[in-house]
C-alpha atoms as a PDB file:
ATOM      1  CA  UNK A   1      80.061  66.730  69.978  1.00  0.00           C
ATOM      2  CA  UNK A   2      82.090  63.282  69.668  1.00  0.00           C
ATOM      3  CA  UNK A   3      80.108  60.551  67.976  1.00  0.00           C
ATOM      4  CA  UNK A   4      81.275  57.034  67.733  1.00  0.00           C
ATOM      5  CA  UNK A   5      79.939  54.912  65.627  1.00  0.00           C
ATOM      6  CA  UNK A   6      79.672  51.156  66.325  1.00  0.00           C
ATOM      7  CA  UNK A   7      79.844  47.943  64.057  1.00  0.00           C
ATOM      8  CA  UNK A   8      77.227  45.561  65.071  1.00  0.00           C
ATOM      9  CA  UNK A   9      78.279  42.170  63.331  1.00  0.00           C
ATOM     10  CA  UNK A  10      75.448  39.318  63.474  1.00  0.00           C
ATOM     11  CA  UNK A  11      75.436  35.784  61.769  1.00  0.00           C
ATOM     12  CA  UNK A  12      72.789  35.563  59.166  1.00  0.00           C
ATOM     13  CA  UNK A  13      71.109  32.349  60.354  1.00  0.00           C
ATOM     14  CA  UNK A  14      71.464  32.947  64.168  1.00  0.00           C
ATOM     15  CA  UNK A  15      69.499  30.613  66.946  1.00  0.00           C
ATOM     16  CA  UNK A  16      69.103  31.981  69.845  1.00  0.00           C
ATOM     17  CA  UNK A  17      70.829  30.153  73.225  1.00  0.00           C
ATOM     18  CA  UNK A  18      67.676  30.705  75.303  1.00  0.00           C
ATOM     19  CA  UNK A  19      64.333  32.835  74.728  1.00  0.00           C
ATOM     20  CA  UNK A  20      64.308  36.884  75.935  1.00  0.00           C
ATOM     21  CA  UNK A  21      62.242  34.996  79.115  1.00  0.00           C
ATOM     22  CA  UNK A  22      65.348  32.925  79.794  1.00  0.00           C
ATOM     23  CA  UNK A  23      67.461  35.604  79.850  1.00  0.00           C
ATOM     24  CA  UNK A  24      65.717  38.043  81.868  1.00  0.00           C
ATOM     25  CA  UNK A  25      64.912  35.211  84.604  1.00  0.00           C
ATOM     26  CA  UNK A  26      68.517  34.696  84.208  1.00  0.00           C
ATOM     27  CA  UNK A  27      69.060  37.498  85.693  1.00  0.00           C
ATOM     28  CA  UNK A  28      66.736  38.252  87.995  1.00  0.00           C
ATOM     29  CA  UNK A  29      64.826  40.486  85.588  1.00  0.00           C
ATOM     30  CA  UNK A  30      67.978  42.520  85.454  1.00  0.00           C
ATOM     31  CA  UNK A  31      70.918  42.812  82.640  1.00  0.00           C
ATOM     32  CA  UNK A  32      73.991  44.745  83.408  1.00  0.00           C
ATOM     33  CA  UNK A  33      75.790  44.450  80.059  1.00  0.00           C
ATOM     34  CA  UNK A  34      75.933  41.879  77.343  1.00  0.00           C
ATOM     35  CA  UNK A  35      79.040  42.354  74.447  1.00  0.00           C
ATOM     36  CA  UNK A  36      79.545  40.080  71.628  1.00  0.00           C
ATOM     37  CA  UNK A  37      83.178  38.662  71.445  1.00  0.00           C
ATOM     38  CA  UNK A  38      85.423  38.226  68.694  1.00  0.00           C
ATOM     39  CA  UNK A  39      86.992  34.487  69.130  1.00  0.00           C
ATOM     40  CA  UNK A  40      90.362  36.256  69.255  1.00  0.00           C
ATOM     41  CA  UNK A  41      89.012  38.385  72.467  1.00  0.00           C
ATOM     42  CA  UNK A  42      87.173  35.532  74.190  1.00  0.00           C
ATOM     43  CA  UNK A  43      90.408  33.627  73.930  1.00  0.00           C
ATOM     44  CA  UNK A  44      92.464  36.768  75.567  1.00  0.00           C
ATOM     45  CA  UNK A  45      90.084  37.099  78.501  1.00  0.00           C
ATOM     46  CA  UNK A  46      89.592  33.220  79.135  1.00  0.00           C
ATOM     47  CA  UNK A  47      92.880  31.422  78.139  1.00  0.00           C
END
């Protein structure tokens, strides 16, 4: 079996944009996929 094991990076002193209730009325009370960017990726998707 093929494990991959993933780096989850998080700031120490995060706020949150909106509350878990804002984001799942976001939504519709569905999420397909949320992935954290790297400011060098965000910049390659959205020049």
């Amino acid at each position: 079996m093929n494990e991959t094991n993933t780096k989850r990076t998080e700031p120490e002193d995060f706020e949150p944009v909106m509350t878990e209730l804002e984001l799942a009325r976001l939504g519709g009370g569905h999420v397909a996929y949320i992935k954290v960017l790297s400011p060098d990726e965000a910049r390659e998707m959205f020049p």
